[in-house]
Protein backbone atom coordinates (compact mmCIF):
# COMPACT_ATOMS: atom_id res chain seq x y z
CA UNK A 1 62.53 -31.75 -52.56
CA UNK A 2 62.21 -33.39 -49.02
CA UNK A 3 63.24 -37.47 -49.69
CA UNK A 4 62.18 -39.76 -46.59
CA UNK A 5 65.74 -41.45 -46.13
CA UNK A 6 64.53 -43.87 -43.41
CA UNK A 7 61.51 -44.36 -40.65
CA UNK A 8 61.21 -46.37 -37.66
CA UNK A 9 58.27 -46.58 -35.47
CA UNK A 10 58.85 -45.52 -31.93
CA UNK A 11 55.70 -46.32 -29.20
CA UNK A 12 53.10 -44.61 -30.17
CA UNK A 13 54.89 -42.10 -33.09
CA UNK A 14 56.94 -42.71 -36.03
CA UNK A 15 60.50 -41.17 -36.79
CA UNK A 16 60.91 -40.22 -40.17
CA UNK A 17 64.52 -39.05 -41.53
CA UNK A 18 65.30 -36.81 -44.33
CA UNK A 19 68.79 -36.73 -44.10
CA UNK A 20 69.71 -33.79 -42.26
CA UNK A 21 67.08 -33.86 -39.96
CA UNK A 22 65.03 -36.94 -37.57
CA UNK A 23 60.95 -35.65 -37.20
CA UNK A 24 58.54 -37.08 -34.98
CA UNK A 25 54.99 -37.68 -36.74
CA UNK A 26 52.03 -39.39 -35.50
CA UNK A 27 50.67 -42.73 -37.32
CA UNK A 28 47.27 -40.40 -38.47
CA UNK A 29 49.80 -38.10 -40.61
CA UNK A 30 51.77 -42.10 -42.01
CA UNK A 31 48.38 -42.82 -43.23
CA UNK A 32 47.00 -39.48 -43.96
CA UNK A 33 50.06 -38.79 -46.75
CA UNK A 34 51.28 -42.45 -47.70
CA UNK A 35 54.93 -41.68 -45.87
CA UNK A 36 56.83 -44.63 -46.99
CA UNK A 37 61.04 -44.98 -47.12
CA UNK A 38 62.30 -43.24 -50.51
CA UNK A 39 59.03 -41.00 -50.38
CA UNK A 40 59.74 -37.58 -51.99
CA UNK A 41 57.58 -34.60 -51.28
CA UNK A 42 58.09 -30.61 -52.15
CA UNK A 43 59.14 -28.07 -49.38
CA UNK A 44 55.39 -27.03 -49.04
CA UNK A 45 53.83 -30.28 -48.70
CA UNK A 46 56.49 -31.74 -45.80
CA UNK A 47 55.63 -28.47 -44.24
CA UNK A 48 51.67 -29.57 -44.51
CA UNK A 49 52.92 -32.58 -43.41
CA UNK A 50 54.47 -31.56 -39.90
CA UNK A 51 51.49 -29.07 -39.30
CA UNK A 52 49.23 -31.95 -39.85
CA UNK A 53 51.11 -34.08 -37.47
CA UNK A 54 51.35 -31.06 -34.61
CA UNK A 55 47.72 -31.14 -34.97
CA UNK A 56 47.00 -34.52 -34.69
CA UNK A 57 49.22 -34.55 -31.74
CA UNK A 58 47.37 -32.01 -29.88
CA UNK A 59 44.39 -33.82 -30.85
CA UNK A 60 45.54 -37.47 -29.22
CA UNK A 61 46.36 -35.83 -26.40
CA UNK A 62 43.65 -33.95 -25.52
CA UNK A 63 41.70 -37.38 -26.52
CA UNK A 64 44.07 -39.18 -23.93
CA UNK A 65 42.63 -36.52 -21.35
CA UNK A 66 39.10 -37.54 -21.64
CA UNK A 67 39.73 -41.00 -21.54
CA UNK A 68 40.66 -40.95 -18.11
CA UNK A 69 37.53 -38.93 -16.97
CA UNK A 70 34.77 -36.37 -18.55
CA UNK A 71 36.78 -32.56 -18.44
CA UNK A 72 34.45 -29.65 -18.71
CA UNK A 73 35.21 -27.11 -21.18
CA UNK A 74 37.38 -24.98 -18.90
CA UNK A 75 39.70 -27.90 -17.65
CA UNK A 76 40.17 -28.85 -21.33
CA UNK A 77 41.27 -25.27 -22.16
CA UNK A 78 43.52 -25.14 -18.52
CA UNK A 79 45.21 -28.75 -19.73
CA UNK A 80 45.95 -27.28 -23.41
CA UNK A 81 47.22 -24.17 -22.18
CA UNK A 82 49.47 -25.60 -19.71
CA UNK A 83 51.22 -27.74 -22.30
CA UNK A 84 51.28 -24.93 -24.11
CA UNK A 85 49.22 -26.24 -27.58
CA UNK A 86 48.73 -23.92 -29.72
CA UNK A 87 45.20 -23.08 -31.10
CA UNK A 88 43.40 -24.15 -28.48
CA UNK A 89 40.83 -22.92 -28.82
CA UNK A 90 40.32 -24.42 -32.50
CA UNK A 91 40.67 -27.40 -31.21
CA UNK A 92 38.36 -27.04 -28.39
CA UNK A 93 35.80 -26.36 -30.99
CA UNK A 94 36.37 -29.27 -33.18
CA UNK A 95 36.08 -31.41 -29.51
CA UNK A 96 32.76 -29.32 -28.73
CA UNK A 97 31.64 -29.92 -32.47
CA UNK A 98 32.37 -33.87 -32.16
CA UNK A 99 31.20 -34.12 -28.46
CA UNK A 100 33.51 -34.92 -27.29
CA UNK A 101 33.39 -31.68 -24.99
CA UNK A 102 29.73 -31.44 -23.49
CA UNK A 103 29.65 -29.28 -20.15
CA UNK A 104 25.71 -30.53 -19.50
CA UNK A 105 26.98 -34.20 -19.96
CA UNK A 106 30.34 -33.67 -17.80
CA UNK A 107 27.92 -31.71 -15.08
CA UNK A 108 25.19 -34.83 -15.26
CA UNK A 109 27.86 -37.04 -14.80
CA UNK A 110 29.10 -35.20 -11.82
CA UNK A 111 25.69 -35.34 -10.31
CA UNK A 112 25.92 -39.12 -10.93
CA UNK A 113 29.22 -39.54 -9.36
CA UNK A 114 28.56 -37.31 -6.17
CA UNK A 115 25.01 -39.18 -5.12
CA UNK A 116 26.79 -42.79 -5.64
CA UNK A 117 29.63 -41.85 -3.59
CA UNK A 118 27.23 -40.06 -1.34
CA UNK A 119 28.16 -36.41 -1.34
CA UNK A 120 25.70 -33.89 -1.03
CA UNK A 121 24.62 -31.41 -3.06
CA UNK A 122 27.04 -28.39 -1.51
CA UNK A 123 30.02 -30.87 -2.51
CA UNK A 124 28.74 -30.76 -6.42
CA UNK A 125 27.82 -27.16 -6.79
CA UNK A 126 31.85 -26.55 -5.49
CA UNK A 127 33.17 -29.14 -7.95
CA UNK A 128 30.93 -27.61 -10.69
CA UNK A 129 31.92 -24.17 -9.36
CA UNK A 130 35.73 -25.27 -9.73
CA UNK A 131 35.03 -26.24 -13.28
CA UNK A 132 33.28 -23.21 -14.15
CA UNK A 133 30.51 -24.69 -15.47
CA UNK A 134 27.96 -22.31 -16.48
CA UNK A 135 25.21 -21.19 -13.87
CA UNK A 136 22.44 -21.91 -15.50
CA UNK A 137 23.76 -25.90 -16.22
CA UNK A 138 24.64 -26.10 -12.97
CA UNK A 139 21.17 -24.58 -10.98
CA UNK A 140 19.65 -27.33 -13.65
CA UNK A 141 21.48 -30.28 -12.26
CA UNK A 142 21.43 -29.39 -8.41
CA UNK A 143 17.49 -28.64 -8.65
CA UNK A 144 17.69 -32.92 -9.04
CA UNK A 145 19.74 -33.37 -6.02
CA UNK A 146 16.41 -33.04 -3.41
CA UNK A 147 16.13 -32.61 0.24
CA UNK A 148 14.36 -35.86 0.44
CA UNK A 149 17.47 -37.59 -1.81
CA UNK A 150 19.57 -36.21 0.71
CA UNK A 151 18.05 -37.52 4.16
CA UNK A 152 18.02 -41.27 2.05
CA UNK A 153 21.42 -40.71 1.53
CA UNK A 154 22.42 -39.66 5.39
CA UNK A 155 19.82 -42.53 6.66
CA UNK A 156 22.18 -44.61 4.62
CA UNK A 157 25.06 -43.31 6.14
CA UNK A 158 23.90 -43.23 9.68
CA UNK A 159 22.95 -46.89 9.03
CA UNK A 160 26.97 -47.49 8.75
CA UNK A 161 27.40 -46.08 12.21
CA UNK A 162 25.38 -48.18 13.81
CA UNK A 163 28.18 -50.92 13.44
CA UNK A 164 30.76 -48.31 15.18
CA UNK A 165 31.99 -47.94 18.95
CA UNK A 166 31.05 -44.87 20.47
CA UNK A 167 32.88 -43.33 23.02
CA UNK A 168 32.26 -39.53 22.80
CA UNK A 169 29.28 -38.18 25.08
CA UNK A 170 26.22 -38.45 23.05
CA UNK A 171 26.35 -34.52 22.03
CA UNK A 172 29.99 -34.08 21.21
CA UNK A 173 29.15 -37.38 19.30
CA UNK A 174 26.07 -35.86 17.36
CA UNK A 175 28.08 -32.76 17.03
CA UNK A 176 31.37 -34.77 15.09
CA UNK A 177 28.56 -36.78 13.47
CA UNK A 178 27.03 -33.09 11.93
CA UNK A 179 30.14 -31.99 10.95
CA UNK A 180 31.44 -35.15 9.43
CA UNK A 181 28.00 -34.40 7.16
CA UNK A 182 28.43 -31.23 6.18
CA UNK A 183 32.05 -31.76 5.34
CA UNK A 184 29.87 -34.13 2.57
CA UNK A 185 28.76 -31.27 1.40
CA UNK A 186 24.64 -31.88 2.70
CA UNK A 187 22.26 -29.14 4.07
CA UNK A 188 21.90 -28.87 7.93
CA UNK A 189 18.19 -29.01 7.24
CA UNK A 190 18.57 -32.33 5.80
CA UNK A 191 21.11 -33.85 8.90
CA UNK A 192 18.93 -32.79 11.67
CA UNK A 193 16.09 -34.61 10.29
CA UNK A 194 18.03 -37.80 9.17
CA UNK A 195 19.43 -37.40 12.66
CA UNK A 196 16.66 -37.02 14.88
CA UNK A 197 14.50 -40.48 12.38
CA UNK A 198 17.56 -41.87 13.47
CA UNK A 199 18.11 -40.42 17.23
CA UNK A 200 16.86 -44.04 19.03
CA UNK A 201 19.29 -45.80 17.37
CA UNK A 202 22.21 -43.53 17.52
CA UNK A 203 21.79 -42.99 21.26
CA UNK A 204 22.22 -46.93 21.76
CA UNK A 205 25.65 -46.46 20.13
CA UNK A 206 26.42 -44.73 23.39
CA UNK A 207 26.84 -45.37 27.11
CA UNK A 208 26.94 -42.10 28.74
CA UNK A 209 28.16 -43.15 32.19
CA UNK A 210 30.99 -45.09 30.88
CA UNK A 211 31.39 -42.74 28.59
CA UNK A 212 32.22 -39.87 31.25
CA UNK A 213 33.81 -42.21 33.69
CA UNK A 214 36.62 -42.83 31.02
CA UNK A 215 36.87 -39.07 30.34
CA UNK A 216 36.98 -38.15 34.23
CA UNK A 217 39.53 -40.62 34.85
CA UNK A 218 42.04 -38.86 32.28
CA UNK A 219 41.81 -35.24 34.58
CA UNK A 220 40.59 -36.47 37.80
CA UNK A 221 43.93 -35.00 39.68
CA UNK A 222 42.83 -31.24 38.42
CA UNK A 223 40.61 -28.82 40.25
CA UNK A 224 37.14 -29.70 40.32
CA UNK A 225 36.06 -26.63 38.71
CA UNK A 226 38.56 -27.56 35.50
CA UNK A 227 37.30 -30.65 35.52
CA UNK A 228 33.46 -29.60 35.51
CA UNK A 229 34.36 -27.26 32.86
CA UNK A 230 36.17 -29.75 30.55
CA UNK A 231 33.56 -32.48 30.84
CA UNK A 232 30.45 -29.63 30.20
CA UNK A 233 32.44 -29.05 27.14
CA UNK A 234 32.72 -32.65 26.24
CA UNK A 235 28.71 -32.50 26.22
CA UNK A 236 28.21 -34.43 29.62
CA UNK A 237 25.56 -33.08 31.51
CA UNK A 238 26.25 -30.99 34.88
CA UNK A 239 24.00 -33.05 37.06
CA UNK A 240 25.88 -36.57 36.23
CA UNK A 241 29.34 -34.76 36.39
CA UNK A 242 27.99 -33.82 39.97
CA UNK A 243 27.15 -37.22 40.81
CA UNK A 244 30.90 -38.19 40.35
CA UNK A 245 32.54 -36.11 43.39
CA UNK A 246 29.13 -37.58 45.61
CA UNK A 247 30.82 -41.12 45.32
């Protein structure tokens, strides 16, 4: 016989001695099988008892997972193998069978979370990718991410720049402002035409001979073909970088 010599709660677990040796049990198994001081149970049962309590463990923990975020089934199953649970996948089922695994919900909910922080629809299919959510979920979900979603979205981006100081040439300007948006993970499709609803405005944002006056000033000891050269890549057109060696 196993006799329960002393227990002692300790944070979230319980400590239960039997004399030769201290176990660690979670408060499910305390209730589960009545474990109160001078408690005897047989060899078998106190066995049942510690399996129980490994299980329930795994269970909390995988429960404390998901209650930081929704995990798809395949970041579950990553997390349980890396603390090395066993059974994992048993207890991946029981989560699937209680829902509290669902890889259309944790997809849905990605969709959600990429279109309020406004990331595109490349950005989501690469998070859903990493999560290996299945193909067919994930075609499902994007197919409600649509081109005309996206241009609101960049309008309501571009919007935000309108508050900024420019002082890039208007095309290497457009050109940081494209990649900036695809880096969001939106079409190119989708950015020209935000872009060019938006061109009026965005071209206020910049003054083009100031612009280039500041940028000549930085090389204006090189040779004139170097400097040519650097502002043409810069975007600056060759005609107003010609006007600046006329003065």
């Amino acid at each position: 016989m196993v006799k329960i010599k002393s227990l002692s709660k300790k944070g979230s677990k319980y400590l239960i001695n039997t004399g030769d040796v201290e176990h660690k049990v979670t408060e499910e198994t305390m209730i589960r099988f009545s474990i109160t001081k001078g408690k005897e149970f047989t060899e078998e049962e106190f066995k049942s008892i510690l399996s129980f309590s490994k299980q329930s463990n795994y269970i909390n923990m995988a429960l404390r997972y998901l209650s930081f975020k929704d995990r798809s089934i395949y970041q579950m199953r990553e997390y349980l193998n890396k603390k090395e649970v066993s059974n994992a996948d048993k207890l991946i089922k029981m989560l699937l069978d209680k829902g509290y695994l669902n890889d259309s919900r944790f997809a849905q909910n990605m969709f959600e979370h990429m279109f309020s922080s406004r990331k595109g629809p490349f950005k989501l299919r690469s998070e859903l990718f990493k999560a290996r959510v299945d193909d067919d979920i994930t075609s499902h979900v994007l197919s409600q991410y649509t081109f005309e979603m996206q241009v609101e979205v960049l309008l309501e981006l571009i919007e935000k720049e309108l508050s900024k100081r420019v002082r890039d040439s208007y095309k290497s300007y457009l050109n940081k402002l494209k990649k900036r948006f695809v880096s969001y993970g939106f079409s190119l499709d989708a950015i020209s035409m935000a872009i060019d609803e938006s061109k009026d405005d965005l071209g206020n944002l910049v003054n083009e001979e100031e612009s280039l006056l500041r940028d000549y000033e930085k090389i204006k000891f090189q040779s004139k073909h170097r400097i040519i050269q650097k502002l043409m890549q810069k975007g600056y057109k060759y005609s107003e970088i010609l006007k600046l060696f006329d003065d």
